[in-house]
Each structure stands twice: as structure tokens, then as C-alpha cells.
N, C-alpha and C. Protein backbone atom coordinates (compact mmCIF):
# COMPACT_ATOMS: atom_id res chain seq x y z
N UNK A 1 102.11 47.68 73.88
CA UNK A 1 102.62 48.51 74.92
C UNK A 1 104.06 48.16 75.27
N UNK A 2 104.94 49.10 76.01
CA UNK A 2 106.18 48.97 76.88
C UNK A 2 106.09 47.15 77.33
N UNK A 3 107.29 46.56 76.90
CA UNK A 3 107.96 45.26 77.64
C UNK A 3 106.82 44.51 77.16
N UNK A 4 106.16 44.26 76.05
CA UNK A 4 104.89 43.18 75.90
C UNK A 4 105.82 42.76 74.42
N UNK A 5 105.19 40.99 74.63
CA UNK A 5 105.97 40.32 73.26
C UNK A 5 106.46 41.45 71.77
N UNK A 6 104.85 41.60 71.52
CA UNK A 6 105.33 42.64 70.33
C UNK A 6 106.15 43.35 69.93
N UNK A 7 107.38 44.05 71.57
CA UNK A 7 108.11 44.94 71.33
C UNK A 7 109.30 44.72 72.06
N UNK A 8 109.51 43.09 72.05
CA UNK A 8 110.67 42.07 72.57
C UNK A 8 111.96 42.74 71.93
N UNK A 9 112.39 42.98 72.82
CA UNK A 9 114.25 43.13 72.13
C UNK A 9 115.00 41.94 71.10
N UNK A 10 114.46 40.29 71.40
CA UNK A 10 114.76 39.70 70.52
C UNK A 10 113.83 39.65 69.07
N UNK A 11 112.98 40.63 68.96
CA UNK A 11 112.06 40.93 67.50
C UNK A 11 112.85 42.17 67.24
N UNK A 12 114.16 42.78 67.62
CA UNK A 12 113.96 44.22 67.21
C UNK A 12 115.37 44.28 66.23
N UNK A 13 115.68 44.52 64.95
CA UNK A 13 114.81 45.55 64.94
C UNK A 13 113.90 45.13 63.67
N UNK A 14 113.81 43.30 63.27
CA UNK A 14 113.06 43.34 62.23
C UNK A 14 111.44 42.63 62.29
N UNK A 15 111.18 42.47 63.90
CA UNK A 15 109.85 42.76 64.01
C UNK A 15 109.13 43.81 65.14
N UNK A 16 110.29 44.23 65.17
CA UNK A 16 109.10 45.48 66.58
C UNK A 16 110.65 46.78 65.85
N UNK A 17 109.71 47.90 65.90
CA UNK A 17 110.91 49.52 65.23
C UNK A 17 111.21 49.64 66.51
N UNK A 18 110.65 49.45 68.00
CA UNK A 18 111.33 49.47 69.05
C UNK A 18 111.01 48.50 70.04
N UNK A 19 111.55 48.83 71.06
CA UNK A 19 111.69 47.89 72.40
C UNK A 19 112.64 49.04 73.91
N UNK A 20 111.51 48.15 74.74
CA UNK A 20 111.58 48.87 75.82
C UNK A 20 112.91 48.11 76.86
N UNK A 21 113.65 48.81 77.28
CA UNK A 21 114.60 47.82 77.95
C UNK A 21 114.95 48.87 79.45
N UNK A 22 115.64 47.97 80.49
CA UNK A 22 116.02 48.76 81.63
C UNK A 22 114.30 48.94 82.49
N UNK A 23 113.78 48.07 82.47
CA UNK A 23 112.54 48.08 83.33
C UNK A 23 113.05 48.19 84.63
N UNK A 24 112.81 49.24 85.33
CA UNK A 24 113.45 49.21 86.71
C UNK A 24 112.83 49.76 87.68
N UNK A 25 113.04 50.33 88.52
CA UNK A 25 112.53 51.31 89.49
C UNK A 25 113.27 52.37 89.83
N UNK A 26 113.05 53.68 90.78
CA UNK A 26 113.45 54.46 90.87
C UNK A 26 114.47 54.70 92.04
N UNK A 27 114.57 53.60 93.08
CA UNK A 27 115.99 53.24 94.12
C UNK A 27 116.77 53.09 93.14
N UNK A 28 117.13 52.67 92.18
CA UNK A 28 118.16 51.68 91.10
C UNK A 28 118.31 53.33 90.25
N UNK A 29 118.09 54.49 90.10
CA UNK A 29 118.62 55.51 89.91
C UNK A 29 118.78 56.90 91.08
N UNK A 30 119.45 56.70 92.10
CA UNK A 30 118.91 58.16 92.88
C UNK A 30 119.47 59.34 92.40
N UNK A 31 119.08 60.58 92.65
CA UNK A 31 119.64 61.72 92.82
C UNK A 31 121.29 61.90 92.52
N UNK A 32 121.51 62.40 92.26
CA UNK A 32 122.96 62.09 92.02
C UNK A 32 123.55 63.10 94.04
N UNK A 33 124.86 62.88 94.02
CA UNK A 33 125.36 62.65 95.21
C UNK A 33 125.74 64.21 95.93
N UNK A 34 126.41 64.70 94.39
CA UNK A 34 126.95 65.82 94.27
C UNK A 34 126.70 66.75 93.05
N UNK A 35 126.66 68.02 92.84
CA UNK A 35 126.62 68.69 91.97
C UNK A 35 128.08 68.24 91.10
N UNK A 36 127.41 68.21 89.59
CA UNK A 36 128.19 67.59 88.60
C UNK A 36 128.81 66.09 88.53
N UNK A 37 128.48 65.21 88.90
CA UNK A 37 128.16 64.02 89.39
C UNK A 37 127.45 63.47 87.95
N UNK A 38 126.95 62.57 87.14
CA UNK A 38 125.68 61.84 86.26
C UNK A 38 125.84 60.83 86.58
N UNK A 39 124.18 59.91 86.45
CA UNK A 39 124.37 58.66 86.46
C UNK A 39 124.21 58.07 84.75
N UNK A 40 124.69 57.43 84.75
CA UNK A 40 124.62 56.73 82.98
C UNK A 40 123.98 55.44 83.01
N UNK A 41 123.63 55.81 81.49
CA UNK A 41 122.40 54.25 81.32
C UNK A 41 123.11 53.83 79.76
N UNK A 42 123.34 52.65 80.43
CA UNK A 42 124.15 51.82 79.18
C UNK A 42 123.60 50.85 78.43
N UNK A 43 123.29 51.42 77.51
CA UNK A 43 122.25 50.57 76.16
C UNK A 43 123.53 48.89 75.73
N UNK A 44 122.97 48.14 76.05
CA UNK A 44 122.95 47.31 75.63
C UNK A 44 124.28 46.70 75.91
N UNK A 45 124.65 46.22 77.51
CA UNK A 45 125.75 45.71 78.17
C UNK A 45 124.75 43.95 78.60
N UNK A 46 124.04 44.03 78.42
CA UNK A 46 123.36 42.39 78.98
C UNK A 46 123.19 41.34 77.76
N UNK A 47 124.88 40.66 77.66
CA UNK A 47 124.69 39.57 76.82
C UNK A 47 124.01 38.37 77.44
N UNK A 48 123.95 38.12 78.50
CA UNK A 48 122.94 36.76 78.51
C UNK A 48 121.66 36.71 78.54
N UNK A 49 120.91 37.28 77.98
CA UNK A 49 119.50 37.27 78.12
C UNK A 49 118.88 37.52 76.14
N UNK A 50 120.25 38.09 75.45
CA UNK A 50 120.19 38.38 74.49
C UNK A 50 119.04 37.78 73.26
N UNK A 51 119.11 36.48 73.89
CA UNK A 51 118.03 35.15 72.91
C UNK A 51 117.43 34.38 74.00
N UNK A 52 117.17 35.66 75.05
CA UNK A 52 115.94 34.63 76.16
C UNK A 52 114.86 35.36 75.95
N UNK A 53 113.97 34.51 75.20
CA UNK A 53 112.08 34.49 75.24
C UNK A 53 111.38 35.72 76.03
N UNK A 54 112.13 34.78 77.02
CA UNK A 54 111.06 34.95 78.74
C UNK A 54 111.37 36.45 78.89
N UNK A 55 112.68 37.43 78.65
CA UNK A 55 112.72 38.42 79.03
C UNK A 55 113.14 39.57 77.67
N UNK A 56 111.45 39.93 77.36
CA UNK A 56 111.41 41.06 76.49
C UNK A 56 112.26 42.23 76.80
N UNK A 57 112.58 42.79 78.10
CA UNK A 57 113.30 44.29 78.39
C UNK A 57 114.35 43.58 78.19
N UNK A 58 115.18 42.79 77.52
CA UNK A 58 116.66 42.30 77.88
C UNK A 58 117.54 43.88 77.17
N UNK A 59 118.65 44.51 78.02
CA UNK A 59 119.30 45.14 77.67
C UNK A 59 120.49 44.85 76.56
N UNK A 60 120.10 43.51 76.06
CA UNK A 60 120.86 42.99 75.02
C UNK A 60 121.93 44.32 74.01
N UNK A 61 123.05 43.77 73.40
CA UNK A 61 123.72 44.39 72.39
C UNK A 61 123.00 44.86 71.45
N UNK A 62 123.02 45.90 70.77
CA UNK A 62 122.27 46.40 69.43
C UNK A 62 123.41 45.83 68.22
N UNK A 63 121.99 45.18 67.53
CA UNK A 63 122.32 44.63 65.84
C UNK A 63 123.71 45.27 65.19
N UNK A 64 123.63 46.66 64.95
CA UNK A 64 124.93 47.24 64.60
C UNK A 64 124.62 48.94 64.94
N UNK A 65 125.43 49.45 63.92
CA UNK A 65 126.05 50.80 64.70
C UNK A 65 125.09 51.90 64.54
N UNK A 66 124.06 51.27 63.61
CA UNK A 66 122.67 52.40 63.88
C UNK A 66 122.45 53.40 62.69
N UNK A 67 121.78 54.65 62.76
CA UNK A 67 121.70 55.17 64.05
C UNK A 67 120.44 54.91 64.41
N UNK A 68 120.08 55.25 66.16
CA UNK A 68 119.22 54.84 66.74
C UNK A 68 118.55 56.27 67.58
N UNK A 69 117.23 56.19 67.88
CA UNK A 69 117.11 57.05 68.83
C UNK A 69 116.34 56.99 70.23
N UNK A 70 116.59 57.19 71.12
CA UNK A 70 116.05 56.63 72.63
C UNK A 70 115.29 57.76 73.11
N UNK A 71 114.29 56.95 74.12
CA UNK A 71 113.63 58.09 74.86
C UNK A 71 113.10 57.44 76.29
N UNK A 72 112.61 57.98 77.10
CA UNK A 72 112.86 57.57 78.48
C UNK A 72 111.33 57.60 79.06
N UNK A 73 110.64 56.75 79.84
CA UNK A 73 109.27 56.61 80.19
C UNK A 73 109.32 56.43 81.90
N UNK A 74 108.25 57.43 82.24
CA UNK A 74 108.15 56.65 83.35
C UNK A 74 107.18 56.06 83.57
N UNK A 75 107.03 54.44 84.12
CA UNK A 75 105.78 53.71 83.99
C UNK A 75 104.98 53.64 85.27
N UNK A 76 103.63 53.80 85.27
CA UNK A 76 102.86 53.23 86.93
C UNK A 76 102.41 51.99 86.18
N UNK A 77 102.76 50.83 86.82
CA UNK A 77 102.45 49.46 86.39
C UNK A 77 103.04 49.64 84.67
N UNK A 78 101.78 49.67 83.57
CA UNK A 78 102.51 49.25 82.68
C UNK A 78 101.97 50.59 81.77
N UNK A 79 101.34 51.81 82.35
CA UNK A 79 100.92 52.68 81.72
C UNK A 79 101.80 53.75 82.27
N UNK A 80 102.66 54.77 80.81
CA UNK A 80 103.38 55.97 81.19
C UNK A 80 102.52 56.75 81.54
N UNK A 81 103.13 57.49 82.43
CA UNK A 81 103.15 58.30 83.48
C UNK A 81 103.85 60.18 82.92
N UNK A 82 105.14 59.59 82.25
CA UNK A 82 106.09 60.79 81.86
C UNK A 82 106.80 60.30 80.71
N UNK A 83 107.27 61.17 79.83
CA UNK A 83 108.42 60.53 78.68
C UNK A 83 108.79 62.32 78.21
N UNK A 84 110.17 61.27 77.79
CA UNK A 84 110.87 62.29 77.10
C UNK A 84 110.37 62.24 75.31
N UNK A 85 111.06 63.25 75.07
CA UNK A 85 110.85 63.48 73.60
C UNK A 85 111.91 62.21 73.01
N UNK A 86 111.63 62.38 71.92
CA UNK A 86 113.31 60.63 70.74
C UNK A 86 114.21 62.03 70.73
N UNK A 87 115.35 61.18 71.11
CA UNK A 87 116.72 61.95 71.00
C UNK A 87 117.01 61.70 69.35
N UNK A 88 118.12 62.83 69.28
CA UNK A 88 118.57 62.66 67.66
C UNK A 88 119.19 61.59 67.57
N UNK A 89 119.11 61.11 65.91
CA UNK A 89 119.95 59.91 65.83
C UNK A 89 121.32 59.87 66.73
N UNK A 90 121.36 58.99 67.05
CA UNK A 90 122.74 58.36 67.70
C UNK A 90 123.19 57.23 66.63
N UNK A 91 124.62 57.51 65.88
CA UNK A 91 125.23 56.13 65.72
C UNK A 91 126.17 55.79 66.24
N UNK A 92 126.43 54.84 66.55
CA UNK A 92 127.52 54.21 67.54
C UNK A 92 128.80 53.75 66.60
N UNK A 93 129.92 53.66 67.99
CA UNK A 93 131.17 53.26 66.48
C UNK A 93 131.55 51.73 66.77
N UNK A 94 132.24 51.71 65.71
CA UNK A 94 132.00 49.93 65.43
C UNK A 94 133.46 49.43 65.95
N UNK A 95 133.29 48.52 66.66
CA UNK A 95 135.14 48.42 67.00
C UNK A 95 135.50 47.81 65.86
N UNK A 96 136.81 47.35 65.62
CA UNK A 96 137.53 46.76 64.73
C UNK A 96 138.31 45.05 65.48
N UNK A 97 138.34 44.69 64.07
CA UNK A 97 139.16 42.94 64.88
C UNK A 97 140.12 43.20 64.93
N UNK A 98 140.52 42.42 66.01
CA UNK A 98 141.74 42.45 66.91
C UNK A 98 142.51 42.43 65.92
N UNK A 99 142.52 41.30 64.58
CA UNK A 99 143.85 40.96 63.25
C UNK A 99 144.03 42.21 62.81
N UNK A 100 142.67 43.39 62.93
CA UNK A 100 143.21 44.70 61.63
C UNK A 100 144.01 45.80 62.38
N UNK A 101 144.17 45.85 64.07
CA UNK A 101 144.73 46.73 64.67
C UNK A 101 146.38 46.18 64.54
N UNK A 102 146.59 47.49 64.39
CA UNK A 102 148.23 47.48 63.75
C UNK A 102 149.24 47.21 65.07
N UNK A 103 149.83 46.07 65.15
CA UNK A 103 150.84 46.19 66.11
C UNK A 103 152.01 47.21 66.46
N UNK A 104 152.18 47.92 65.84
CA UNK A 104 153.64 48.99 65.58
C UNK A 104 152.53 50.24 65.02
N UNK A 105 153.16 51.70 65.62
CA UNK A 105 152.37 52.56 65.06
C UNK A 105 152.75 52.87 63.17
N UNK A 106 153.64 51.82 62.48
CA UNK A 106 153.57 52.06 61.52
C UNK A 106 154.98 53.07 60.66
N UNK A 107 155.93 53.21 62.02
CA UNK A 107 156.92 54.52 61.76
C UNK A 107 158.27 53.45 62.05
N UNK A 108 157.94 52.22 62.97
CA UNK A 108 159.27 51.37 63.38
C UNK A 108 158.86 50.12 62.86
N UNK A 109 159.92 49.89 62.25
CA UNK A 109 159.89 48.36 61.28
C UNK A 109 160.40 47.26 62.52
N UNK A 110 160.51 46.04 62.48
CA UNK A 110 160.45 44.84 63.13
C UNK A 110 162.37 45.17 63.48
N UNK A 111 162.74 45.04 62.07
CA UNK A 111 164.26 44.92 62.34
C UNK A 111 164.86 45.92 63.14
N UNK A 112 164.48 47.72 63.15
CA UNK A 112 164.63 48.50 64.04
C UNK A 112 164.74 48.25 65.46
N UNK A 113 163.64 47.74 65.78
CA UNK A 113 163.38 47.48 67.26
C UNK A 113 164.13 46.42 67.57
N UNK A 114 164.62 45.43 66.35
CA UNK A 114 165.56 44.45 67.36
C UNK A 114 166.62 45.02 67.52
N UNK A 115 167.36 46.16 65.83
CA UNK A 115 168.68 46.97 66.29
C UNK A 115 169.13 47.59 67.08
N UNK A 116 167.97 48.35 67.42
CA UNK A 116 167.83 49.11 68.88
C UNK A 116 168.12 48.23 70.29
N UNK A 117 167.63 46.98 70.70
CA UNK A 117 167.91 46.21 71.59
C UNK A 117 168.69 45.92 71.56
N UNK A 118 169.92 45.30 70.50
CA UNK A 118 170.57 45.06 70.58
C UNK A 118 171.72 46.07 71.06
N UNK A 119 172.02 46.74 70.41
CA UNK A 119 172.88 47.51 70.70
C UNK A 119 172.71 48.83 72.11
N UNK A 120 171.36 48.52 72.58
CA UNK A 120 171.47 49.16 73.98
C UNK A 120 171.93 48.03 74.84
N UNK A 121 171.65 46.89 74.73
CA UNK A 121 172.58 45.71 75.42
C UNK A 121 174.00 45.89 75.60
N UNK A 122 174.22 46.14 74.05
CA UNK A 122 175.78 45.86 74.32
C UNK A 122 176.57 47.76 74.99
N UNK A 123 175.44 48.65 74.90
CA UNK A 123 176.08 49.49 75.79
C UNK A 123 175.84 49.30 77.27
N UNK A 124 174.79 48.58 77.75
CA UNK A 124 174.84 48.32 78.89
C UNK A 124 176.22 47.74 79.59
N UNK A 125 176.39 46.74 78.74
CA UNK A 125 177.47 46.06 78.73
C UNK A 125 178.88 46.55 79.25
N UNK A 126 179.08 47.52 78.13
CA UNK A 126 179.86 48.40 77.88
C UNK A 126 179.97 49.20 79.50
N UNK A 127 179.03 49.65 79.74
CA UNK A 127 178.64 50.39 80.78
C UNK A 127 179.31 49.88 82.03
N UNK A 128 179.29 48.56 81.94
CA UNK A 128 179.29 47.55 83.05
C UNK A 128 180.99 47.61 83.37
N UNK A 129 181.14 47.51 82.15
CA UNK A 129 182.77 46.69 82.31
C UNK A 129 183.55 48.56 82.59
N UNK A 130 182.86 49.40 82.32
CA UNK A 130 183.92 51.12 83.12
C UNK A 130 183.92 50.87 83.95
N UNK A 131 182.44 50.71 84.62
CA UNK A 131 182.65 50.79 85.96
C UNK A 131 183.09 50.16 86.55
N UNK A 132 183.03 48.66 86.49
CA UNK A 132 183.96 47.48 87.25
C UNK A 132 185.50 47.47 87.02
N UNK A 133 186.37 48.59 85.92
CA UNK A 133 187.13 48.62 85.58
C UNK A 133 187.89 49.97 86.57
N UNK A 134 186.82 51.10 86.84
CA UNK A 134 186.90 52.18 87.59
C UNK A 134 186.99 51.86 88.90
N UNK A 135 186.26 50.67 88.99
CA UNK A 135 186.11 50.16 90.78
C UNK A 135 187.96 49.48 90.89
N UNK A 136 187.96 48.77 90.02
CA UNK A 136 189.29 47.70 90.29
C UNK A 136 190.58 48.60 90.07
N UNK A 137 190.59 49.39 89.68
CA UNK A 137 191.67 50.74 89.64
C UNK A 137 191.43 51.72 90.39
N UNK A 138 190.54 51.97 90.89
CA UNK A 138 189.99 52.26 92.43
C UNK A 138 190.60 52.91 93.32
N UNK A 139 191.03 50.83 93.63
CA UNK A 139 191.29 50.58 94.71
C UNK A 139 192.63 50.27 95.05
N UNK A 140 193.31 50.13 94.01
CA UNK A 140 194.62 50.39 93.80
C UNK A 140 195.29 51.80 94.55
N UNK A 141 194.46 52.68 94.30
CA UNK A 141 195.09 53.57 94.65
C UNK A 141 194.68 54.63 95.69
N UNK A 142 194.12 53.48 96.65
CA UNK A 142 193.47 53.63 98.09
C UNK A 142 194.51 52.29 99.02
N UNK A 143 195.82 52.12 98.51
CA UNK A 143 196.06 50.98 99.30
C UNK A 143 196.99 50.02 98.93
N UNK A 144 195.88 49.80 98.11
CA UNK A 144 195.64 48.26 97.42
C UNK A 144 197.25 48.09 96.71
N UNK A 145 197.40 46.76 96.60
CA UNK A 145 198.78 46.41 95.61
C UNK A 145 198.96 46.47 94.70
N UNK A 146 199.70 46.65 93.66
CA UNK A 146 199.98 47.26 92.31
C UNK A 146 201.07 46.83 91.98
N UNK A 147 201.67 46.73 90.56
CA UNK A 147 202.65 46.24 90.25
C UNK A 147 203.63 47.95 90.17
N UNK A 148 202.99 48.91 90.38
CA UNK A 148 203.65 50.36 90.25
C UNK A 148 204.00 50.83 91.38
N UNK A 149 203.31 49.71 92.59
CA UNK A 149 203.65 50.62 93.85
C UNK A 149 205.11 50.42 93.96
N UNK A 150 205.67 51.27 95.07
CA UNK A 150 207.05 51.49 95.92
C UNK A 150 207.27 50.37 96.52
N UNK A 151 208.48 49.29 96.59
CA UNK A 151 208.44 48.02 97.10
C UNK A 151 209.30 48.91 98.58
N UNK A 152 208.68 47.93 99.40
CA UNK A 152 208.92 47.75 100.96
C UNK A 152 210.16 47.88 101.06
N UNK A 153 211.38 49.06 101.81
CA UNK A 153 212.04 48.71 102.61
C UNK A 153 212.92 47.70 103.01
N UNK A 154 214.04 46.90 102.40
CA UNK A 154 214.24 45.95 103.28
C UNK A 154 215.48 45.97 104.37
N UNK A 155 215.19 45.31 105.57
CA UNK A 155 216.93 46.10 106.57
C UNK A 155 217.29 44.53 106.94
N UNK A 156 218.77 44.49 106.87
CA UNK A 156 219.09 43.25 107.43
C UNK A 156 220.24 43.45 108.16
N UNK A 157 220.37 42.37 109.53
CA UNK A 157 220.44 42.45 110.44
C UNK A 157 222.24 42.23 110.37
N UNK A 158 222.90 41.61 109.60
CA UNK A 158 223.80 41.01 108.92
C UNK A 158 224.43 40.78 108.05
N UNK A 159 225.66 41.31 107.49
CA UNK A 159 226.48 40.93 106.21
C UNK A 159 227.09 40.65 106.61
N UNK A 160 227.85 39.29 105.59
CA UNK A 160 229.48 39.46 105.97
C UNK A 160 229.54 39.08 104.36
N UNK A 161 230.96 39.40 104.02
CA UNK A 161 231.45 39.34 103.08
C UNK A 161 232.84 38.60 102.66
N UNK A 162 233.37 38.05 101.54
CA UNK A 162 234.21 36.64 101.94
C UNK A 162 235.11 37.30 101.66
């Protein structure tokens, strides 16, 4: 029957063809809240129980990518009550190791991306020195002293001549 040794998640899948997991009750799913709203049931998110004995329903990881097919019971004590029909195969997708995912989408080479840095640096740069060059010529000509300005006026009070 449902959750008994025979049909332990750690026998499955090469001594039990299934296993019952998510033993729960019916507070632990309500009604949903709102129209278009679902609640989801996630096969096999409980790694610590994965190689514990004691707990046949463990929601443990599945072996690999399948395919598999699920169906849903409702139990009074340990005898169903209701079930669904087996859904169609489901196979799941397999992630990949971290080493085979490509760092760069494959279109910009290593040296690109440093050429590129570099030389937006040195327009920053570039950038830097107009404007501090626009500021300091500025102000010259708000005032400021210059070797172009008009020299001052001078009156004196006194000549004599020999």
C-alpha cells in the first residue's frame, strides 16, 4: 500500500515502480485565494531525507530525467478514498555543469572586451580633460585674468623731466 516499506522512495525506482510522497493533509493545500491563482506540488525538492530509512514518503530528488508519471490520492488513514488517473509521461530537463555553460555568448572574444574597455577609458578620459579645459577657458572670459586681456590704465601723479 501508499507510504509502506515496499514502496519507499529510497527502493524507487529499482525496487518499488512507485512511491508515494507528500503525505499530508488538506490545511497544507487550501482553496486557492483568487480566481487564477494555483497551488504547485514540487516533486522532489527534499534533499535531506533522501537516504533516511525511517521516512518512506521522502520527497527526495528523482534518479534522472525520466520520463515519469504521477497521480494524486486521497487517503482516510491509509486507504484511498479518491485518485486521479497517471498523467502522461513527464520528462524532466537535465541541468548542465557549471564547466559546460559558456561564459561569453560565443560572438565576443576575450581580447574584444578588453579593446573595448580600454579604449572607452581613454575616451572617458578624453572627455574629462574638454571639459576641464572648457571650464578653465570659461572663466577667463567671465573676468578672470588672461594673458589677452586689456592691461589696467596707469595715471601718475608726476613727471619731471631732466
Amino acid at each position: 500500500g501508499p507510504g509502506t516499506p515496499e514502496r519507499a522512495f529510497q527502493g524507487f525506482p529499482t525496487n518499488a515502480s512507485a512511491y508515494m510522497t507528500l503525505n499530508t493533509t488538506l490545511l497544507n493545500y487550501p482553496c486557492p485565494a483568487s480566481p487564477g491563482d494555483i497551488t504547485v506540488l514540487r516533486v522532489g525538492s527534499e534533499t535531506s531525507c533522501a537516504k533516511d530509512e525511517s521516512r518512506p514518503t521522502c520527497n527526495g530528488p528523482l534518479p534522472g530525467p525520466g520520463p515519469y508519471r504521477v497521480k494524486f490520492l486521497a487517503l482516510e488513514g491509509s486507504e484511498p478514498v479518491a485518485e486521479t488517473a497517471w498523467s502522461k509521461p513527464i520528462t524532466l530537463r537535465t541541468a548542465q555543469s557549471s564547466d559546460r555553460i559558456p561564459t561569453t555568448d560565443g560572438r565576443h572574444s576575450a581580447g574584444m572586451i578588453a579593446l573595448t574597455s580600454i579604449l572607452s577609458i581613454l575616451f572617458a578620459i578624453l572627455l574629462a580633460g574638454l571639459v576641464a579645459m572648457l571650464v578653465f577657458w570659461g572663466s577667463d572670459a567671465c573676468g578672470g585674468s588672461s594673458t589677452f586681456s586689456k592691461p589696467e590704465a596707469v595715471t601718475v601723479q608726476r613727471y619731471n623731466t631732466h
